[in-house]
C-alpha atoms as a PDB file:
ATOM      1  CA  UNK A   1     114.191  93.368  74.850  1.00  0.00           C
ATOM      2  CA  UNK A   2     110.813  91.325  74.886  1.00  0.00           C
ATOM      3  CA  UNK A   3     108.241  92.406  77.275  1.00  0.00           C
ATOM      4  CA  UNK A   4     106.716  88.911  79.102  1.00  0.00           C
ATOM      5  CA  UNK A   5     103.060  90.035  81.337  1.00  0.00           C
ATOM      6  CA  UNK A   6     104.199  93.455  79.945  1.00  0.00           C
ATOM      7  CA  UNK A   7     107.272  93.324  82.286  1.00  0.00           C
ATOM      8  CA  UNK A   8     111.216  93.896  81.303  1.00  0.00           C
ATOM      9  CA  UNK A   9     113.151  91.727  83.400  1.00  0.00           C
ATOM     10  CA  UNK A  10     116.586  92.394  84.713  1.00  0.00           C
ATOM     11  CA  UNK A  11     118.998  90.903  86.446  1.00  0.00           C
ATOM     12  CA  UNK A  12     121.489  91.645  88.149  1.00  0.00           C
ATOM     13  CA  UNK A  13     124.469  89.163  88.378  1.00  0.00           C
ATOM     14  CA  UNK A  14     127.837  88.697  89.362  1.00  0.00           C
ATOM     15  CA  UNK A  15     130.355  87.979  92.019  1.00  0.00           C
ATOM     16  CA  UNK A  16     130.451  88.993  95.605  1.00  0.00           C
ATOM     17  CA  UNK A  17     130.190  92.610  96.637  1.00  0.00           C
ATOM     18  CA  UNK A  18     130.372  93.788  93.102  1.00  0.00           C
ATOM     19  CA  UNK A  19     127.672  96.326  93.900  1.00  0.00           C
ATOM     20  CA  UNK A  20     124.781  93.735  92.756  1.00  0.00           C
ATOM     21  CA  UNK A  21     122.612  95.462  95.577  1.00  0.00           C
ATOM     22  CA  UNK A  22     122.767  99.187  94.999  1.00  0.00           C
ATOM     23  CA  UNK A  23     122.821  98.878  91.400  1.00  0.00           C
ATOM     24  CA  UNK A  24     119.145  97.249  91.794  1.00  0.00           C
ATOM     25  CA  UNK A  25     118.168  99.805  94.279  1.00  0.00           C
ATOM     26  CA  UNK A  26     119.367 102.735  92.118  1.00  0.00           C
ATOM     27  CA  UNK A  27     118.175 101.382  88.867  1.00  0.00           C
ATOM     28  CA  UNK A  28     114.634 100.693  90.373  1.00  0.00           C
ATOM     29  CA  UNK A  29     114.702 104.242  91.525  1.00  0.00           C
ATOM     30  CA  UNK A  30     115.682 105.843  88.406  1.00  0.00           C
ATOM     31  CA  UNK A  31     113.070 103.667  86.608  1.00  0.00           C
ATOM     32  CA  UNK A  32     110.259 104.114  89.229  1.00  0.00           C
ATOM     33  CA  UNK A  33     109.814 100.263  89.811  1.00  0.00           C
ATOM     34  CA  UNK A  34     110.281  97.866  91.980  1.00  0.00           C
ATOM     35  CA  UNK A  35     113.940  95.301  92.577  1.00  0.00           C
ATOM     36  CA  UNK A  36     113.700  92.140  94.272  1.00  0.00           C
ATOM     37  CA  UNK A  37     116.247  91.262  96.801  1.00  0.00           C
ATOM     38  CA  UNK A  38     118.029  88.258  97.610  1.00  0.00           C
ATOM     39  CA  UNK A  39     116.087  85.970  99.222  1.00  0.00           C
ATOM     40  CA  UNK A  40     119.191  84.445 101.059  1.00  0.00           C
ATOM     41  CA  UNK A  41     119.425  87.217 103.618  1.00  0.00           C
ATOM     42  CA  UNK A  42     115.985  86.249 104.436  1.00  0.00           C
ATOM     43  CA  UNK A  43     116.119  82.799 104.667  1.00  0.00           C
ATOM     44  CA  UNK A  44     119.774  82.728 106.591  1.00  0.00           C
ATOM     45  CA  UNK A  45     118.091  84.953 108.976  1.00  0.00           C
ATOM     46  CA  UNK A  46     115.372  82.488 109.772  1.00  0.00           C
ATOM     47  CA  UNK A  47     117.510  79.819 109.470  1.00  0.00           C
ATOM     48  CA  UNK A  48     120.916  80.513 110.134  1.00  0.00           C
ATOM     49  CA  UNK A  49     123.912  81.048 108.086  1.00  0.00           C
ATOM     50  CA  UNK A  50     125.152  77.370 108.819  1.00  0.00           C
ATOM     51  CA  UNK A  51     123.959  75.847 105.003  1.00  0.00           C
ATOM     52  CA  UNK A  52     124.285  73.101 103.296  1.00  0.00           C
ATOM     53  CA  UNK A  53     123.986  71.618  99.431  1.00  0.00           C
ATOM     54  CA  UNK A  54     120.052  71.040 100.254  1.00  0.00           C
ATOM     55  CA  UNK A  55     119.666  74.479 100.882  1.00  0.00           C
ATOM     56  CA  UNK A  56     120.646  75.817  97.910  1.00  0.00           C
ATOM     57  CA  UNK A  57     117.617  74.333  96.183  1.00  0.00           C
ATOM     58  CA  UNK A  58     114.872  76.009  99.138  1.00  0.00           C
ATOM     59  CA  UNK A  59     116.884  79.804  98.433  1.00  0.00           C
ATOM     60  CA  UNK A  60     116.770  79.517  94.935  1.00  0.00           C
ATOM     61  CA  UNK A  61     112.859  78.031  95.198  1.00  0.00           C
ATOM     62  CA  UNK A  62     112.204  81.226  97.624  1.00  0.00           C
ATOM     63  CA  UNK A  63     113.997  83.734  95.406  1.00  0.00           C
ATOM     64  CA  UNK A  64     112.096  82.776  92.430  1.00  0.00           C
ATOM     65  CA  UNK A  65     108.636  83.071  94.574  1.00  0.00           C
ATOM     66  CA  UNK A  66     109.819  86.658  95.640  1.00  0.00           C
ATOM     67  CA  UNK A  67     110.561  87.715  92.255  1.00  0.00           C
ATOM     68  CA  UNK A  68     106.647  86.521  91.214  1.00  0.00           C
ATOM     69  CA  UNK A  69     105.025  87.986  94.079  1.00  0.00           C
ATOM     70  CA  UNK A  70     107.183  91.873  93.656  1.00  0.00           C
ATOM     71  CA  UNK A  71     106.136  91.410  90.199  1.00  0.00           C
ATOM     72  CA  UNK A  72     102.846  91.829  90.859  1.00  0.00           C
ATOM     73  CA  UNK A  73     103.329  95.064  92.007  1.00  0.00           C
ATOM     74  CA  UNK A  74     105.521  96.425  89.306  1.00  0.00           C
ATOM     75  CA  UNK A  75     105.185  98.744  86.484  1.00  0.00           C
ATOM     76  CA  UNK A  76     107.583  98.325  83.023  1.00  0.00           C
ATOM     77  CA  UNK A  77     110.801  96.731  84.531  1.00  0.00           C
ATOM     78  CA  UNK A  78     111.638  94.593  87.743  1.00  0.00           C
ATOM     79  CA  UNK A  79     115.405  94.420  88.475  1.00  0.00           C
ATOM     80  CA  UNK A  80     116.614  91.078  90.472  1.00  0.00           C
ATOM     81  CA  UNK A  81     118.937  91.444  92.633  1.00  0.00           C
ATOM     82  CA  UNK A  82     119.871  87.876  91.997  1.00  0.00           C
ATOM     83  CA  UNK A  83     118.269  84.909  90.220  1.00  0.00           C
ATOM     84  CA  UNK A  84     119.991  81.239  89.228  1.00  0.00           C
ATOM     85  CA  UNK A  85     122.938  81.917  87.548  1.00  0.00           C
ATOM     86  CA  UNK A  86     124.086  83.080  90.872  1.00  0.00           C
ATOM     87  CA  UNK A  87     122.645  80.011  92.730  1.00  0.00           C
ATOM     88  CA  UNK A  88     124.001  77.617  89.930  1.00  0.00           C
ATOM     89  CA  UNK A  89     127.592  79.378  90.217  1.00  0.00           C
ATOM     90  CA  UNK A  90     127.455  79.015  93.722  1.00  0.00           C
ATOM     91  CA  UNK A  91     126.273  75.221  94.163  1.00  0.00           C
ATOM     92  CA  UNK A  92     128.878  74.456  91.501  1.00  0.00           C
ATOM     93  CA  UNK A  93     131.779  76.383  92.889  1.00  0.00           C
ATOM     94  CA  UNK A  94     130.966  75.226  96.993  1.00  0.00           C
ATOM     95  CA  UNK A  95     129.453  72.033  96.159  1.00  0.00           C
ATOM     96  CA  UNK A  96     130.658  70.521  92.652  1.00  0.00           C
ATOM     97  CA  UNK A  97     127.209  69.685  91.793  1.00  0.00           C
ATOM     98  CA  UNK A  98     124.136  71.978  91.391  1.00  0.00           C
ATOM     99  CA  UNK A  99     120.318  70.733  91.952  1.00  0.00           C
ATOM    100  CA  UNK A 100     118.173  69.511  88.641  1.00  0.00           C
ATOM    101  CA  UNK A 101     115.414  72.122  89.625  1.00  0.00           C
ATOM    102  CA  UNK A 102     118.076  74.991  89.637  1.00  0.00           C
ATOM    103  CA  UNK A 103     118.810  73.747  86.183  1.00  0.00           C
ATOM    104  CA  UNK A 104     115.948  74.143  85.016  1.00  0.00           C
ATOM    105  CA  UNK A 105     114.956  77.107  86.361  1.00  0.00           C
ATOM    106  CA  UNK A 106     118.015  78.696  84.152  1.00  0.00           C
ATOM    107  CA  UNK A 107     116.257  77.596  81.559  1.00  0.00           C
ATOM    108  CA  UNK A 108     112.746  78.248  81.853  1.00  0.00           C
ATOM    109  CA  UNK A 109     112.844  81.612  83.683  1.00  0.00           C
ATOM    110  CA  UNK A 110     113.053  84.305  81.607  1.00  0.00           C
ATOM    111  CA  UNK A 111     115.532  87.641  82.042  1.00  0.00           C
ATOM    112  CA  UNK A 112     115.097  90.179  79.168  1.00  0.00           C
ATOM    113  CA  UNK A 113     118.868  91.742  79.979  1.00  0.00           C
ATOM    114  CA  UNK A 114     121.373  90.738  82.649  1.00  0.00           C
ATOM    115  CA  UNK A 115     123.560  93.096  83.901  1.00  0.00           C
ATOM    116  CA  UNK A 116     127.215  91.090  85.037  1.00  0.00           C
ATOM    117  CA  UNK A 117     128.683  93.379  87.605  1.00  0.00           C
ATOM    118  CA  UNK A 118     132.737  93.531  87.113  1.00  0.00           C
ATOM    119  CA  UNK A 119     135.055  92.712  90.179  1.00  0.00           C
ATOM    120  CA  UNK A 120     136.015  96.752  89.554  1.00  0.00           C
ATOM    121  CA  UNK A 121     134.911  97.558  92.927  1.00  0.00           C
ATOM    122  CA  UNK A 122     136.885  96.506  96.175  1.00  0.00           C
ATOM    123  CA  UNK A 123     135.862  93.696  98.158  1.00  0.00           C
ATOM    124  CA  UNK A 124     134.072  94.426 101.542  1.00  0.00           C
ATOM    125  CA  UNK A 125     133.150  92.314 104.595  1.00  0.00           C
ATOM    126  CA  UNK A 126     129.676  91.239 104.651  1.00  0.00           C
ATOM    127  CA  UNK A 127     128.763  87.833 107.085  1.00  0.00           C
ATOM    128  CA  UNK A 128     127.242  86.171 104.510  1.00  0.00           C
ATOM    129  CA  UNK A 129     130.397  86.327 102.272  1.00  0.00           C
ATOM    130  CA  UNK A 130     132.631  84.056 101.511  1.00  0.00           C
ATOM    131  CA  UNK A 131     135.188  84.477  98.941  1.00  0.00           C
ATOM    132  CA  UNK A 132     137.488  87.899  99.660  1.00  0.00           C
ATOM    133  CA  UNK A 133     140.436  86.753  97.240  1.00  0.00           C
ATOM    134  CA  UNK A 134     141.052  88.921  93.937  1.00  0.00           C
ATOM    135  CA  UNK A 135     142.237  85.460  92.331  1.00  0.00           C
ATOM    136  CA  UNK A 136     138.860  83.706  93.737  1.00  0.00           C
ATOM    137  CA  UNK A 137     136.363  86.913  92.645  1.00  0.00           C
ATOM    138  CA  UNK A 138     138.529  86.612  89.008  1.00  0.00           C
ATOM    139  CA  UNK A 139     137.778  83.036  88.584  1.00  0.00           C
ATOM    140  CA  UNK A 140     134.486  83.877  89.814  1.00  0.00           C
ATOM    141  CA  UNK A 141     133.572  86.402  87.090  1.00  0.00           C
ATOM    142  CA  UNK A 142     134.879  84.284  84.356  1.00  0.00           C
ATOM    143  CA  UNK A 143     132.279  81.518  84.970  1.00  0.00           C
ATOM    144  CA  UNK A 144     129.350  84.229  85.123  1.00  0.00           C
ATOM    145  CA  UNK A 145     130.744  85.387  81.829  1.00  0.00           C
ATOM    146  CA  UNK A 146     131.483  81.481  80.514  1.00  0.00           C
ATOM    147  CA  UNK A 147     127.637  80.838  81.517  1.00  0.00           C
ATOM    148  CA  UNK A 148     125.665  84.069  80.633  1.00  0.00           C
ATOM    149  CA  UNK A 149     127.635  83.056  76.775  1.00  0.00           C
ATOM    150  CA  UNK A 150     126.853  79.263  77.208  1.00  0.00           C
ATOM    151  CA  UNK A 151     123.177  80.009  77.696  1.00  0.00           C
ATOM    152  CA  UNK A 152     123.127  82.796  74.761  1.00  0.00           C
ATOM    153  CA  UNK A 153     121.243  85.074  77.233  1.00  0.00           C
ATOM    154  CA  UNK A 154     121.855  88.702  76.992  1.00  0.00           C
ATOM    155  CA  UNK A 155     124.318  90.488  78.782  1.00  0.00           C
ATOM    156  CA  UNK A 156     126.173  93.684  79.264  1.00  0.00           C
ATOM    157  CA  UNK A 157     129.218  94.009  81.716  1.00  0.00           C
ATOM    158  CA  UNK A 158     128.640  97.372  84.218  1.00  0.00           C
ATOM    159  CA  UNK A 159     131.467  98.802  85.146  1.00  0.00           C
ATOM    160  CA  UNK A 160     132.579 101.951  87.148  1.00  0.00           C
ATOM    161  CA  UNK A 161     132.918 103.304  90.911  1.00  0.00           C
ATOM    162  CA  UNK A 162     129.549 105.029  92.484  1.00  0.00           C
ATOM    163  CA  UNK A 163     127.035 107.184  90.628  1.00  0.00           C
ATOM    164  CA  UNK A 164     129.671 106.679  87.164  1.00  0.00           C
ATOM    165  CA  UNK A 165     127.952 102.625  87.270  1.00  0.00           C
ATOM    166  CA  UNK A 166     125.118 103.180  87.964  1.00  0.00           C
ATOM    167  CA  UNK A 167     124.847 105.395  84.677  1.00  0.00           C
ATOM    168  CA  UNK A 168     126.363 103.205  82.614  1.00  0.00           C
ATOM    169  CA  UNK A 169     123.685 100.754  83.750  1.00  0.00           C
ATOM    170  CA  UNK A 170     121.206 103.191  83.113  1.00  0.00           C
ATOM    171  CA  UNK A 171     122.545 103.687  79.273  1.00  0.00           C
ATOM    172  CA  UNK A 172     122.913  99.983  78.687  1.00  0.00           C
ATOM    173  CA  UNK A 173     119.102  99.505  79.510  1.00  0.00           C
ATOM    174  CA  UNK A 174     118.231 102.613  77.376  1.00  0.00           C
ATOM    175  CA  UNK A 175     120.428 101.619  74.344  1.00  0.00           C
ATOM    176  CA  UNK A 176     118.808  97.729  74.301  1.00  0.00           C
ATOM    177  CA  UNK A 177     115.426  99.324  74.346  1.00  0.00           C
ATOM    178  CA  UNK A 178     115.977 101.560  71.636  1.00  0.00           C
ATOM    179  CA  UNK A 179     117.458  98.935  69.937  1.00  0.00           C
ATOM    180  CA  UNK A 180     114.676  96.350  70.919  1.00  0.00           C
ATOM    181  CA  UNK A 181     112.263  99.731  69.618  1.00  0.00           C
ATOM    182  CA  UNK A 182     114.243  99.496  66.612  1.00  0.00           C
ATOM    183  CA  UNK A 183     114.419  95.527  65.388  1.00  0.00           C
ATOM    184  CA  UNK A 184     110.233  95.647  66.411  1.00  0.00           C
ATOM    185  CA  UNK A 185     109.423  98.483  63.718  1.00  0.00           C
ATOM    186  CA  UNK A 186     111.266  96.818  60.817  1.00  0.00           C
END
């Protein structure tokens, strides 16, 4: 993993309710750093949960701002809780089309890991859901996985139920260090 402003980025992607939350939470925790939350809890709040296609673009522009200003107050890593994979995914999936700036922003924003959180983990009600089928969250996964590949960023799939994910989070981010530790010494 390359440190950028001596800062290891990860995020967290992945379907609905696939744990994306808690996993940031508890992997901030164990780490002692800060996670950034989604930004579109924030902004439906303000706004109202009624979107549209336009919107997409504002979320993903204030979920990139949030991720700059936590990272000002972080130490070694900064987990995302989401970033624009999910907001590309999303755009593509509801709309057809995604925004140009979105685009971009896949390219130019850097992640150091992502973590792609399996459907493994039952779907639960949340207002700001929107896709509950297994066939739906399937489909779902298999364009995170198609994209994360298509973009040649780096990515480990985290499964398990409770504390057992969490810990195999945890071992995937130790492992890539050590093996980050390991390519930098030769």
């Amino acid at each position: 993993m390359e440190k950028r402003n001596n800062i290891i980025r990860i995020a967290i992607t992945g379907p609905e309710s696939t744990g994306k939350t808690t996993l940031a939470q508890e992997l901030a925790k164990h780490f002692e750093t800060a996670w950034v939350p989604e930004y579109v809890r924030e902004y439906f709040e303000k706004y109202g949960s009624n979107y549209n296609y336009n919107d997409l673009e504002k979320i993903a522009r204030g979920q990139l701002a949030l991720e700059e200003k936590i990272a000002q107050q972080t130490n070694r890593f900064l987990f995302a809780d989401t970033e624009m994979l999910v907001m590309k995914i999303w755009s593509q999936y509801k709309y057809g089309k995604c925004s140009p700036w979105i685009l971009n922003a896949i390219e130019t924003h850097h992640y150091d890991l992502f973590l792609l959180c399996d459907i493994d983990l039952p779907w639960q009600y949340d207002p700001l859901r929107e896709t509950p089928s297994e066939a739906e969250r399937k489909a779902i996964f298999d364009l995170y996985k198609t994209e994360l590949e298509h973009y040649k960023f780096p990515y480990a799939i985290i499964l398990g139920q409770g504390k057992e994910r969490i810990e195999n989070a945890i071992r995937i981010i130790n492992s890539s260090l050590e093996n980050h530790n390991k390519l930098t010494k030769n």
